[in-house]
C-alpha atoms as a PDB file:
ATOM      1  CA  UNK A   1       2.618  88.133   3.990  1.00  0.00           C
ATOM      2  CA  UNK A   2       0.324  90.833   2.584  1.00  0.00           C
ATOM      3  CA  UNK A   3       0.299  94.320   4.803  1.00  0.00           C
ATOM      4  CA  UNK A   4       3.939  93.742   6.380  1.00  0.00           C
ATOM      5  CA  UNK A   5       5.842  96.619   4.774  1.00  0.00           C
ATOM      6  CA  UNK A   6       9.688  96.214   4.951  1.00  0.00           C
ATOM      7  CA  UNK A   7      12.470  98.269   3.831  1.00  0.00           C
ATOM      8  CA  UNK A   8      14.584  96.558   0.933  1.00  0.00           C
ATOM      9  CA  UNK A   9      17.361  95.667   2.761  1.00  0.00           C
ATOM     10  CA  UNK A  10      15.525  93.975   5.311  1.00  0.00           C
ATOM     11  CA  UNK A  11      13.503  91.778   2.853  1.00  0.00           C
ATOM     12  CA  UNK A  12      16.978  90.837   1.213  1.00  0.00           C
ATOM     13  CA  UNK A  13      18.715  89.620   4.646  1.00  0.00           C
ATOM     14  CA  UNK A  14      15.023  88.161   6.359  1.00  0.00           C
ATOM     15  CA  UNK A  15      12.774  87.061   3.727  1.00  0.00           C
ATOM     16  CA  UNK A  16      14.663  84.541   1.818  1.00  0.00           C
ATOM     17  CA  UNK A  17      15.548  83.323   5.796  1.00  0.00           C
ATOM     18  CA  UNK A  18      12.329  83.234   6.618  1.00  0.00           C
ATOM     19  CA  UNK A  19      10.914  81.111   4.150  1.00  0.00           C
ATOM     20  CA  UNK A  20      13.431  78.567   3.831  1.00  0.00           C
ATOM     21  CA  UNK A  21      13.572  78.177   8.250  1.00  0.00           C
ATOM     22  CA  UNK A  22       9.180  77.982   7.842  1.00  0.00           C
ATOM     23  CA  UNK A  23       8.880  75.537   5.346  1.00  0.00           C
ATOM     24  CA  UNK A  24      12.032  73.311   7.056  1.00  0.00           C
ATOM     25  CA  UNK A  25      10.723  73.367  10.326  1.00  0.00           C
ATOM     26  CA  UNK A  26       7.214  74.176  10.192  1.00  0.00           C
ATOM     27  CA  UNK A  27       5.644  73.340   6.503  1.00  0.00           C
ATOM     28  CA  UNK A  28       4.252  69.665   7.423  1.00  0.00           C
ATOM     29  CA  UNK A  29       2.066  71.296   9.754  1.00  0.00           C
ATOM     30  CA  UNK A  30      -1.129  71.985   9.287  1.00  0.00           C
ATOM     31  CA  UNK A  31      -1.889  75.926   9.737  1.00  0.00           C
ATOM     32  CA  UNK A  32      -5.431  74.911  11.815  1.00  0.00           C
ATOM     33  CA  UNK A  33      -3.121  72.585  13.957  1.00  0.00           C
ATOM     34  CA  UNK A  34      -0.308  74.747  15.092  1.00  0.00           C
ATOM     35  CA  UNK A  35       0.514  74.979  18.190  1.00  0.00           C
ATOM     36  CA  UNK A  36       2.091  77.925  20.703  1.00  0.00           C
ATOM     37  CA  UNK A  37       4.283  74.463  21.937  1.00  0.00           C
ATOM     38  CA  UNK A  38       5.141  73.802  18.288  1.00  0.00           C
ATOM     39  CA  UNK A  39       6.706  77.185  17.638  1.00  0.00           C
ATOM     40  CA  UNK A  40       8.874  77.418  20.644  1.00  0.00           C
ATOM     41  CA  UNK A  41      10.398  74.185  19.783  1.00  0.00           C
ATOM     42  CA  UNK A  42      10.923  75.586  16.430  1.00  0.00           C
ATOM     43  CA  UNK A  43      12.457  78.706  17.958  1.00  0.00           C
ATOM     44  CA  UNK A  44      15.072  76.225  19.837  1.00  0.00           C
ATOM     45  CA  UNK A  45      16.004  74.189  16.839  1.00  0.00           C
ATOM     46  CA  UNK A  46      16.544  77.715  15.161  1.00  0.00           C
ATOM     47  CA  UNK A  47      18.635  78.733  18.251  1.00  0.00           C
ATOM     48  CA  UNK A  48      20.745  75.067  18.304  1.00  0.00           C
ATOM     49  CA  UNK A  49      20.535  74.089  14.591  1.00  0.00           C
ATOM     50  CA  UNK A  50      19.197  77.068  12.730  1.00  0.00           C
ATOM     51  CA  UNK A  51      22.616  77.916  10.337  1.00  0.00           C
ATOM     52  CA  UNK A  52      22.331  76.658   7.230  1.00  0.00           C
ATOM     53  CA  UNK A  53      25.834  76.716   5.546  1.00  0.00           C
ATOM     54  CA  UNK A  54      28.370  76.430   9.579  1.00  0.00           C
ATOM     55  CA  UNK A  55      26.996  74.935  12.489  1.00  0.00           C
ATOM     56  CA  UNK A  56      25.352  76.331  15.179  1.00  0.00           C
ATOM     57  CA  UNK A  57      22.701  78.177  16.007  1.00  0.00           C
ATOM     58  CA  UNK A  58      20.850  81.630  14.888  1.00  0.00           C
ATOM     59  CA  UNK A  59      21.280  84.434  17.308  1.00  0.00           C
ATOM     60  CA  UNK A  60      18.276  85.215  19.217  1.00  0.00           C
ATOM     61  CA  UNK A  61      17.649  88.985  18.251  1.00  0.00           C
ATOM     62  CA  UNK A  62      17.148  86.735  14.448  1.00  0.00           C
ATOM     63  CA  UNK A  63      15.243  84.217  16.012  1.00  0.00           C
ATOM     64  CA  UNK A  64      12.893  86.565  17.477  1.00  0.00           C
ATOM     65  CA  UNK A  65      12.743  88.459  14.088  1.00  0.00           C
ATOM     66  CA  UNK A  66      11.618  85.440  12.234  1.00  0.00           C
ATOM     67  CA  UNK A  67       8.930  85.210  14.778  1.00  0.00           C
ATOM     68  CA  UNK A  68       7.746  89.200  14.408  1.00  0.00           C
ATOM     69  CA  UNK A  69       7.440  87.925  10.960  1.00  0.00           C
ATOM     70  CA  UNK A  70       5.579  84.635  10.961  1.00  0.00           C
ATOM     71  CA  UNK A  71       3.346  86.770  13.827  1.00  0.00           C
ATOM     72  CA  UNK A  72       2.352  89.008  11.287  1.00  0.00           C
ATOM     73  CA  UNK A  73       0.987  86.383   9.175  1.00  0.00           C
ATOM     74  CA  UNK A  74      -0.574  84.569  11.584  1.00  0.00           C
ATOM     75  CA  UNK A  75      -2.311  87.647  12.268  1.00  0.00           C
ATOM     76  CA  UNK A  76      -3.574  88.235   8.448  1.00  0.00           C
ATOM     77  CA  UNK A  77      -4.812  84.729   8.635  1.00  0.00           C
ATOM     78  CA  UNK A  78      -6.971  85.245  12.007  1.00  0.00           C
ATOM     79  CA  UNK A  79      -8.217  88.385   9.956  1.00  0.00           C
ATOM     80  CA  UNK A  80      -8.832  86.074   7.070  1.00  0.00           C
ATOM     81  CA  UNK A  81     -10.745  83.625   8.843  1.00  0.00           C
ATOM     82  CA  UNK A  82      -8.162  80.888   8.034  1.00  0.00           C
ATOM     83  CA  UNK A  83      -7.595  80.411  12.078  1.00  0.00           C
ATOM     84  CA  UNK A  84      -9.664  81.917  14.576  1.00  0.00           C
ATOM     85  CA  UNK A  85      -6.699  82.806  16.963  1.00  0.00           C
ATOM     86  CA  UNK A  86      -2.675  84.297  16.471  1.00  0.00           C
ATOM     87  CA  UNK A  87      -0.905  81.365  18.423  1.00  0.00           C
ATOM     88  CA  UNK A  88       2.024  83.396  18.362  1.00  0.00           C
ATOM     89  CA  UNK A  89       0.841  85.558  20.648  1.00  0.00           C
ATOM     90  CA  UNK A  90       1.374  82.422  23.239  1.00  0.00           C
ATOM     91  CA  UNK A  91       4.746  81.522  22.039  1.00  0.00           C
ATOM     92  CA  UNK A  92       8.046  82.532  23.583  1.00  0.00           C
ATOM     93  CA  UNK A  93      10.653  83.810  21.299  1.00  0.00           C
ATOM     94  CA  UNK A  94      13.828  84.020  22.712  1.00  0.00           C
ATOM     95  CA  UNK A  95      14.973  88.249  24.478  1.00  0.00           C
ATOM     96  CA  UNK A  96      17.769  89.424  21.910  1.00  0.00           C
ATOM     97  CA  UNK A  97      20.923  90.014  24.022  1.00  0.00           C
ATOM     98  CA  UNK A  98      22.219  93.027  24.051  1.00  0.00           C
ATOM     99  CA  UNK A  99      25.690  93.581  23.530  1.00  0.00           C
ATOM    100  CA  UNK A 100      27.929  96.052  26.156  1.00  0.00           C
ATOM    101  CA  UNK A 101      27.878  99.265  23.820  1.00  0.00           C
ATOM    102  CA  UNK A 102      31.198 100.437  22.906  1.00  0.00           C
ATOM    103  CA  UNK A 103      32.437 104.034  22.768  1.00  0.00           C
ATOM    104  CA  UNK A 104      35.205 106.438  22.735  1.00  0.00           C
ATOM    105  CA  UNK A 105      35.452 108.838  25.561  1.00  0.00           C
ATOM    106  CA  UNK A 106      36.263 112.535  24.129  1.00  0.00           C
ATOM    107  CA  UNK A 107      39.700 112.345  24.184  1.00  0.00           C
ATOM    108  CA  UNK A 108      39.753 109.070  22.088  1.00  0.00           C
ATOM    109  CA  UNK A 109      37.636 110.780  19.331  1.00  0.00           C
ATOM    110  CA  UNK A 110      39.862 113.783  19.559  1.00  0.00           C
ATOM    111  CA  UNK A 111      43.015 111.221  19.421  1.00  0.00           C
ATOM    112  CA  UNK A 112      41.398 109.729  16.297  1.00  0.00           C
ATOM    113  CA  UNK A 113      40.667 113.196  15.116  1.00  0.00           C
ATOM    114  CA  UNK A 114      43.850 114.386  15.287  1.00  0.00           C
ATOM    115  CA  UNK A 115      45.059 110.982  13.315  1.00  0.00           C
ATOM    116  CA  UNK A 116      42.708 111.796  10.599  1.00  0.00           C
ATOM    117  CA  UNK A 117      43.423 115.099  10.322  1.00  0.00           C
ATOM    118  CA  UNK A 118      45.277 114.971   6.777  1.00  0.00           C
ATOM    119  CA  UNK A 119      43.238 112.360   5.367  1.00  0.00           C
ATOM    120  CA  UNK A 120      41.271 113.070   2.368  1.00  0.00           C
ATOM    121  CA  UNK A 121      37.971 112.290   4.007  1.00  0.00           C
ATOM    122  CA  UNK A 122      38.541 114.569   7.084  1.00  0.00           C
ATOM    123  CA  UNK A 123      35.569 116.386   6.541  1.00  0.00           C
ATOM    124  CA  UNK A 124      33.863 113.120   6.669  1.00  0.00           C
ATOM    125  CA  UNK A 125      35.212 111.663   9.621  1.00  0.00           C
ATOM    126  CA  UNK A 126      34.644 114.987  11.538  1.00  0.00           C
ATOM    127  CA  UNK A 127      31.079 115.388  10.635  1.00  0.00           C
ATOM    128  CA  UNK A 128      30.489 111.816  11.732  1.00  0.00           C
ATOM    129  CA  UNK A 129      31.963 112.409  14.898  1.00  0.00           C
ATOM    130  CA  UNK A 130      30.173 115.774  15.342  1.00  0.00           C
ATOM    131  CA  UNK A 131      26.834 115.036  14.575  1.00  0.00           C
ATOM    132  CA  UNK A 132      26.541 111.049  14.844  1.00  0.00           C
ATOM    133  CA  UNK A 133      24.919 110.613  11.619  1.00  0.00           C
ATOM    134  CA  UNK A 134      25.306 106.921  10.566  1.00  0.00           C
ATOM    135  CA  UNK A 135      27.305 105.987   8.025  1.00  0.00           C
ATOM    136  CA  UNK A 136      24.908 105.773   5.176  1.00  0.00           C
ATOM    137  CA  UNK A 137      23.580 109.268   6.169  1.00  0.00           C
ATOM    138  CA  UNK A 138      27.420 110.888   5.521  1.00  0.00           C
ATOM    139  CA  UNK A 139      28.274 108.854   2.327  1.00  0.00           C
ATOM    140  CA  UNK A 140      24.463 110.042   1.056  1.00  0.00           C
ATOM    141  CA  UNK A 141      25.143 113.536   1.318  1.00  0.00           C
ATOM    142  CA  UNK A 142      25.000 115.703  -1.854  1.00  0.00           C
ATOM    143  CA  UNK A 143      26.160 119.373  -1.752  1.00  0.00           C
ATOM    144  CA  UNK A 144      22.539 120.250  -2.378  1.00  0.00           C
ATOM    145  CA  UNK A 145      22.094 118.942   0.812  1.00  0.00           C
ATOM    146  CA  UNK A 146      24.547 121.255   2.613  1.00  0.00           C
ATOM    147  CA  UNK A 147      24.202 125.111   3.319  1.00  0.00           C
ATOM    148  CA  UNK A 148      27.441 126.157   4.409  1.00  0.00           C
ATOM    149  CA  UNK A 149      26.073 129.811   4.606  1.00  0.00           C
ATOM    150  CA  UNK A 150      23.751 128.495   7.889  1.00  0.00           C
ATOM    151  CA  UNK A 151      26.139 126.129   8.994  1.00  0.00           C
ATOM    152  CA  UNK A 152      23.394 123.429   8.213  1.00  0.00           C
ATOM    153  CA  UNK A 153      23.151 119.638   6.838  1.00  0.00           C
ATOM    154  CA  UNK A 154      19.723 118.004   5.949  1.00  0.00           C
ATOM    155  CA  UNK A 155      19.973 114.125   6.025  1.00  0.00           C
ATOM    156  CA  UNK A 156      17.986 113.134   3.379  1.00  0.00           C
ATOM    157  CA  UNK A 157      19.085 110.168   0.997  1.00  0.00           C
ATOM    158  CA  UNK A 158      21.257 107.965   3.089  1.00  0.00           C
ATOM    159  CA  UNK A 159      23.151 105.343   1.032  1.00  0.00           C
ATOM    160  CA  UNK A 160      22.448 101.802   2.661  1.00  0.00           C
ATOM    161  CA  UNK A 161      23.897  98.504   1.614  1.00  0.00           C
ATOM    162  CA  UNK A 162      22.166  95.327   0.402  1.00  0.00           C
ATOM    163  CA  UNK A 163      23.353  92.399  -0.457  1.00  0.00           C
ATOM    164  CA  UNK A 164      26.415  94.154  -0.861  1.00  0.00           C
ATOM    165  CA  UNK A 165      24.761  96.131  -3.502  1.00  0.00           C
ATOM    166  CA  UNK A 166      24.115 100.202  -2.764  1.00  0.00           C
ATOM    167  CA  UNK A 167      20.969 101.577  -2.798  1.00  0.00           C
ATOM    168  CA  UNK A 168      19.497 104.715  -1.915  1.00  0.00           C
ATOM    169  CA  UNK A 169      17.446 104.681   0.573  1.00  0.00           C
ATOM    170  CA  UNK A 170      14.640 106.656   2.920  1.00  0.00           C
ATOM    171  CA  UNK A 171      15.521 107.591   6.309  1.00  0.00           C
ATOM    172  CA  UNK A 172      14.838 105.307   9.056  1.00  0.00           C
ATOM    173  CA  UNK A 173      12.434 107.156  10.479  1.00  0.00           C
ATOM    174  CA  UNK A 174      10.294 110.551   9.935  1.00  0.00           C
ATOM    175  CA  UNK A 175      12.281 112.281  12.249  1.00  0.00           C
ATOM    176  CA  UNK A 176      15.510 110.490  10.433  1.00  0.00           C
ATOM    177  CA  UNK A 177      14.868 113.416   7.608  1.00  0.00           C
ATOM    178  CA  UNK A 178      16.275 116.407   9.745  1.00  0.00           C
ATOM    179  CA  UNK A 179      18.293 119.191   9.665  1.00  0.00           C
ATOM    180  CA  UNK A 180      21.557 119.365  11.765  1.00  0.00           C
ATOM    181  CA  UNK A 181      23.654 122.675  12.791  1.00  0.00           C
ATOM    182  CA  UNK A 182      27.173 122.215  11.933  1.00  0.00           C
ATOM    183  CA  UNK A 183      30.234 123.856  14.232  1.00  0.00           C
ATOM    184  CA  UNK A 184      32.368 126.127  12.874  1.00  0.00           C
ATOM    185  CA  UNK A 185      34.801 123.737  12.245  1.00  0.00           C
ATOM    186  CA  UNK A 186      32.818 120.982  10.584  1.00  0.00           C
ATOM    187  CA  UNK A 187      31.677 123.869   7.874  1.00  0.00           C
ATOM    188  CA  UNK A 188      35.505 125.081   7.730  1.00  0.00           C
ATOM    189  CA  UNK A 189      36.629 121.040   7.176  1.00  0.00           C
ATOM    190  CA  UNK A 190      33.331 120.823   4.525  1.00  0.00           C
ATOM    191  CA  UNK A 191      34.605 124.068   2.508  1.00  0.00           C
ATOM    192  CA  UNK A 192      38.059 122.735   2.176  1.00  0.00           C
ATOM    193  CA  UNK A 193      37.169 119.348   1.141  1.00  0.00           C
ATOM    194  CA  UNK A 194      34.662 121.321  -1.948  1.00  0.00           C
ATOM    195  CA  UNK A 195      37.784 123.398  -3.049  1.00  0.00           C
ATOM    196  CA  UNK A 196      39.803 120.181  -3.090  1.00  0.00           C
ATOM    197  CA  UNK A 197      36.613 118.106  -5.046  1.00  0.00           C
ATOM    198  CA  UNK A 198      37.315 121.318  -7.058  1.00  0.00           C
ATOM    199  CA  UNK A 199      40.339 120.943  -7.937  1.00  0.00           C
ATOM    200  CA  UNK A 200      39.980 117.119  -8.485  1.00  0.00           C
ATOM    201  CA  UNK A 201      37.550 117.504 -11.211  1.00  0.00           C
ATOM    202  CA  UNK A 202      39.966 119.912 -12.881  1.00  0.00           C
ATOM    203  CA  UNK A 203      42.895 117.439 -13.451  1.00  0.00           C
ATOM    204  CA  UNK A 204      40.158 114.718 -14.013  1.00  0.00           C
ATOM    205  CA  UNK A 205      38.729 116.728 -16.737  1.00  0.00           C
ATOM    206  CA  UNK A 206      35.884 115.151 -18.813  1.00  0.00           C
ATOM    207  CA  UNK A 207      36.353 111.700 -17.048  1.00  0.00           C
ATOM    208  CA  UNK A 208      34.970 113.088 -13.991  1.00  0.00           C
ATOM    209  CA  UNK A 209      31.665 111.779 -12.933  1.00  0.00           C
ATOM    210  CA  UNK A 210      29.954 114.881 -10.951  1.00  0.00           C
ATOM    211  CA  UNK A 211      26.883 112.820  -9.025  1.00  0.00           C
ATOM    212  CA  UNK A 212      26.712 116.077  -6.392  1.00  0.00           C
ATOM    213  CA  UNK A 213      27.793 113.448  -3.688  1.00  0.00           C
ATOM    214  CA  UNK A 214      30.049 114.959  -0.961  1.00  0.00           C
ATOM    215  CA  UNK A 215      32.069 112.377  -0.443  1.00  0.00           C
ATOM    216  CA  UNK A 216      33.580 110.546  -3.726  1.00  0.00           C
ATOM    217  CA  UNK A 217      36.672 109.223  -5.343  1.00  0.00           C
ATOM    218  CA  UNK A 218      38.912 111.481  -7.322  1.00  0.00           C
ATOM    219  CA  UNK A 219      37.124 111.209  -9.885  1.00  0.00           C
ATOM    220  CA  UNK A 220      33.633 111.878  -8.210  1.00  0.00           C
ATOM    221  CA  UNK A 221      32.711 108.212  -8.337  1.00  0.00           C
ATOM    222  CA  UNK A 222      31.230 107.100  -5.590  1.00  0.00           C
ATOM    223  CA  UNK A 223      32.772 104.320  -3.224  1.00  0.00           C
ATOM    224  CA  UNK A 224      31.420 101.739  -1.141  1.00  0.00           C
ATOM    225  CA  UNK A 225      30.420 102.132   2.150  1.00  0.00           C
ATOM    226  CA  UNK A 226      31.420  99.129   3.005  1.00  0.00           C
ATOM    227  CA  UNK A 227      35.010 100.387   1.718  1.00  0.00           C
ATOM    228  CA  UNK A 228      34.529 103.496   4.200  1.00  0.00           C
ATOM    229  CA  UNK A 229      33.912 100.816   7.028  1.00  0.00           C
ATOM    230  CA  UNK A 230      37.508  99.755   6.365  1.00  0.00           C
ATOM    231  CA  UNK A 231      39.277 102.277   6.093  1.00  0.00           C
ATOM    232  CA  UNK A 232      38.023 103.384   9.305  1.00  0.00           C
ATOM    233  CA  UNK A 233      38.908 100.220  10.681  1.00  0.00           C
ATOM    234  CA  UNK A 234      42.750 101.077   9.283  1.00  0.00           C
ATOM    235  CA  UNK A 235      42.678 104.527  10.709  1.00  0.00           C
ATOM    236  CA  UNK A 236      41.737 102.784  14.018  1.00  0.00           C
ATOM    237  CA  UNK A 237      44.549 100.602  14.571  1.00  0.00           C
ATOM    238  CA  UNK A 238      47.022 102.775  13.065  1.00  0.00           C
ATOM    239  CA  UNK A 239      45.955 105.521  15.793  1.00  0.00           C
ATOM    240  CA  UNK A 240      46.166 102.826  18.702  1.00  0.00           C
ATOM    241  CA  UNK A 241      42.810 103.101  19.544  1.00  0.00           C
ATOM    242  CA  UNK A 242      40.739 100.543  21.504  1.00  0.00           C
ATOM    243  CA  UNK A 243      38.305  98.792  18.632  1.00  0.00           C
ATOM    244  CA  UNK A 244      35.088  99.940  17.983  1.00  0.00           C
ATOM    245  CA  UNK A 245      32.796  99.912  15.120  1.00  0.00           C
ATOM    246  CA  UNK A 246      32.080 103.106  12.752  1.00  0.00           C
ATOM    247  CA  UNK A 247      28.454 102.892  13.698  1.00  0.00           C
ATOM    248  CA  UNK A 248      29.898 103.202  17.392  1.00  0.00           C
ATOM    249  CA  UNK A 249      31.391 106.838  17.123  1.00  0.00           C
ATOM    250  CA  UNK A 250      27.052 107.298  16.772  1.00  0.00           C
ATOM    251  CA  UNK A 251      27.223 106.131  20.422  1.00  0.00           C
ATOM    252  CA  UNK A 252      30.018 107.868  21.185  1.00  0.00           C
ATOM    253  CA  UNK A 253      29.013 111.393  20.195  1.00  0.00           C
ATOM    254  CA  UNK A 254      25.689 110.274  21.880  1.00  0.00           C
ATOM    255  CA  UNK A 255      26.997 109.914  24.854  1.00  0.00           C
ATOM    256  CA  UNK A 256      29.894 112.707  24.565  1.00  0.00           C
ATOM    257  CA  UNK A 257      27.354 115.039  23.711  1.00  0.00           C
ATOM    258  CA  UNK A 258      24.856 114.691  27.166  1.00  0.00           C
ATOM    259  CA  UNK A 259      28.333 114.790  29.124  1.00  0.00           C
ATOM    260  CA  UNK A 260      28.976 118.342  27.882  1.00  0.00           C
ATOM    261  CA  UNK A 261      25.342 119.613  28.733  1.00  0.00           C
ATOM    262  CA  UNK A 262      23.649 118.752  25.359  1.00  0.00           C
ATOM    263  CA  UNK A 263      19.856 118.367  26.866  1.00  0.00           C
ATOM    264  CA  UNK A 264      18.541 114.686  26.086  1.00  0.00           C
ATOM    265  CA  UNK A 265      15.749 116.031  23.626  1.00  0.00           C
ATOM    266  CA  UNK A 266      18.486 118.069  21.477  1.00  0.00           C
ATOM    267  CA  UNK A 267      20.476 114.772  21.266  1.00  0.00           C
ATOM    268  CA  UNK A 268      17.317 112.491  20.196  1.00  0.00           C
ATOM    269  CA  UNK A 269      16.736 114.868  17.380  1.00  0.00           C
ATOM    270  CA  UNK A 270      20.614 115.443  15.985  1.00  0.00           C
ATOM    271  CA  UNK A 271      20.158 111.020  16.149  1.00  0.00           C
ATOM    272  CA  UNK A 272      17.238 111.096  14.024  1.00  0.00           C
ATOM    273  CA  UNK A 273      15.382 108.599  16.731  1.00  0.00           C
ATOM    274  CA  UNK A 274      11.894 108.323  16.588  1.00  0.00           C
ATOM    275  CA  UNK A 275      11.151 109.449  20.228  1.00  0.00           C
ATOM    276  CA  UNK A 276      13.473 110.408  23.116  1.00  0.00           C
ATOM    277  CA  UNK A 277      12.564 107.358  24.446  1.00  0.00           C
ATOM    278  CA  UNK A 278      14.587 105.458  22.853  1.00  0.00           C
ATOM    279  CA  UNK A 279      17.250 107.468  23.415  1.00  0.00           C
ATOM    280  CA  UNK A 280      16.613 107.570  27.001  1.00  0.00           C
ATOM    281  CA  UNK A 281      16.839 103.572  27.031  1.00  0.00           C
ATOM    282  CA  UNK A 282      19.991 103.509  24.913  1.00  0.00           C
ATOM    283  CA  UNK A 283      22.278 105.352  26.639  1.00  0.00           C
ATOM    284  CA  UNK A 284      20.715 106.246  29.949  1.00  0.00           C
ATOM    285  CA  UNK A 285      22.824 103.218  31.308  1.00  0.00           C
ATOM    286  CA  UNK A 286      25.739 104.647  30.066  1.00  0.00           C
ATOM    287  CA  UNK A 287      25.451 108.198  31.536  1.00  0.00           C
ATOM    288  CA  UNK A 288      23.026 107.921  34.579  1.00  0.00           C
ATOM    289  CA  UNK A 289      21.312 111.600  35.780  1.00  0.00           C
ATOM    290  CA  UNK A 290      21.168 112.118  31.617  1.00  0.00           C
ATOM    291  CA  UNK A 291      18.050 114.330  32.240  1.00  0.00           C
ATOM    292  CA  UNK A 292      19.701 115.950  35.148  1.00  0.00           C
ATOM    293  CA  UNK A 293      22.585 117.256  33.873  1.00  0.00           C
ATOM    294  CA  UNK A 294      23.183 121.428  33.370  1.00  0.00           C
ATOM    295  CA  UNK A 295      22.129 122.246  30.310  1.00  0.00           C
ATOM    296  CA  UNK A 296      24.241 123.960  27.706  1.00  0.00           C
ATOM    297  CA  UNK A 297      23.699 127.362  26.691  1.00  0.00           C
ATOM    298  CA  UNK A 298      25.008 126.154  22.892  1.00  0.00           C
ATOM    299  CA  UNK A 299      24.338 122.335  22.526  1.00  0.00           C
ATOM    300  CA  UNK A 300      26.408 122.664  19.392  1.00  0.00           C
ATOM    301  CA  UNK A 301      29.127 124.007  20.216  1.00  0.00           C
ATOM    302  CA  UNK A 302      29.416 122.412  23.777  1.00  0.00           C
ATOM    303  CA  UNK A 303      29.618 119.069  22.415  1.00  0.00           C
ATOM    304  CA  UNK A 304      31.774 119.413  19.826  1.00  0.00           C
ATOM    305  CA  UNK A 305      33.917 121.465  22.244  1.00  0.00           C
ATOM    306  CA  UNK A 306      33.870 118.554  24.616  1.00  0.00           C
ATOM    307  CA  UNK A 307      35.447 116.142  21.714  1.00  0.00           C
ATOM    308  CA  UNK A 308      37.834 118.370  20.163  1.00  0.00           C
ATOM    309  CA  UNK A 309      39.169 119.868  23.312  1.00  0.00           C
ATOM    310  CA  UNK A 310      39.423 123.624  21.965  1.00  0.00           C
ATOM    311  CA  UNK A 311      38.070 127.062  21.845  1.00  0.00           C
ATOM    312  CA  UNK A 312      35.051 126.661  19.231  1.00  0.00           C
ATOM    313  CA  UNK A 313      32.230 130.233  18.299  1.00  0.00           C
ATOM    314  CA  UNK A 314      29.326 129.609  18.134  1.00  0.00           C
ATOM    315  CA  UNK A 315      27.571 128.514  14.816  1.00  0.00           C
END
């Protein structure tokens, strides 16, 4: 597996997979006598049989991982000289389905908004929905991070889970490390939720733990994302709002944002994606003529306009 460079958290939920699925279906057979044949019917025992601890079957977006990464290594050994061709490259992994994407229109954002509004994480919730940032992005922040002065945020350190455990982590991409203009009301929310940090740390006193992360317990601890998941999931239902996933207000303000004029190439680079490509692929099919729309004069402040329904200056 030399040369295949993967983030943390994907070694922890693929490699161990990997291995274990290879040398179960695969590891009586010789590496000179493998056949394209021989991995598809591995790929359809994966898809049938492939859980080990419930039955079933692997989904196919992991069964076609496990065969990016047994590619790979097929391809080291051609480079090796241990095979003279990659018989992956005649297999047929199975097309990942893609599930129907599932967002809020503006008013549902501004319903949970307006739910949220006396919550202690309000800034948080509002900057999520304002700027799609994923979840690890927010809960990375540190006020060093943050010029309220500007009305700026550079995503930097996002906090990503593995194995349940937190790490911090790189962006997912180059253009993941970027700096975002915040609406006037995002950098109002974000100076209220410092002067109550403020005043947390007072009555903590020594106890407090000051880590420079936005977004902490009382007593500047940080907690879990997966705990943030939750109690977004709480908030949810308690507002009566149709059931989404936090990394689906990302698609939301993705696709709230084009709506309101927000030019396609402004919106790739507030997402962090790698090329406007792929943000032309994801949500094209959810807002058709997304190049064609009137642009905004203030991209800002016309989307967040759009979602929170009110009079909002410009940044």
């Amino acid at each position: 597996m030399a040369g295949v460079r993967l983030k943390p958290h994907t070694c922890s939920k693929g490699t161990k997979r990997f291995w274990c699925d290879l040398v179960t279906g695969l590891g009586a057979i010789e590496l000179q006598r493998l056949s394209p044949a021989q991995l598809n019917a591995f790929y359809r025992e994966l898809l049938t049989r492939g859980r080990r601890n419930t039955p079933g079957g692997l989904a196919p977006k992991t069964v076609r991982y496990i065969h990016s990464i047994l590619h790979r290594a097929l391809r080291d050994a051609v480079r090796w000289g241990f095979v003279v061709r990659n018989v992956a490259d005649a297999a047929d992994p199975p097309k990942p389905k893609t599930p129907e994407m599932q967002v809020w229109s503006p008013e549902q954002l501004r319903a949970f908004l307006d739910h949220v509004q006396a919550d202690r994480l309000y800034a948080a919730w509002l900057l999520a929905v304002t700027t799609g940032m994923r979840r690890g992005e927010v809960l990375g922040l540190r006020w060093s991070d943050l010029d309220l002065e500007a009305g700026r945020v550079a995503v930097r350190r996002p906090r990503i889970v593995v194995d349940y455990r937190v790490q911090v982590s790189e962006p997912k991409t180059a253009k993941g490390r970027r700096s975002l203009a915040l609406d006037p009301a995002t950098v109002a929310a974000l100076r209220a939720h410092r002067a109550r940090q403020a005043e947390e740390k007072l009555a903590v006193g020594l106890r407090y733990q000051d880590s420079d992360l936005v977004f902490t317990r009382p007593d500047g601890t940080a907690f879990h994302p997966e705990r943030f998941s939750s109690w977004f999931r709480q908030h949810v239902r308690a507002a009566g709002l149709p059931k989404i996933r936090l990394h689906d207000v990302r698609h939301s303000y993705a696709t709230a944002a084009p709506a309101a004029g927000v030019p396609a190439k402004v919106v790739s680079e507030r997402l962090g994606h790698a090329a406007i490509a792929i943000t032309m692929d994801t949500y094209s099919h959810v807002l058709p003529g997304l190049t064609s729309r009137p642009q905004a004069r203030s991209p800002v402040s016309s989307s967040t306009r759009a979602i929170r329904g009110r009079s909002v200056s410009k940044p």
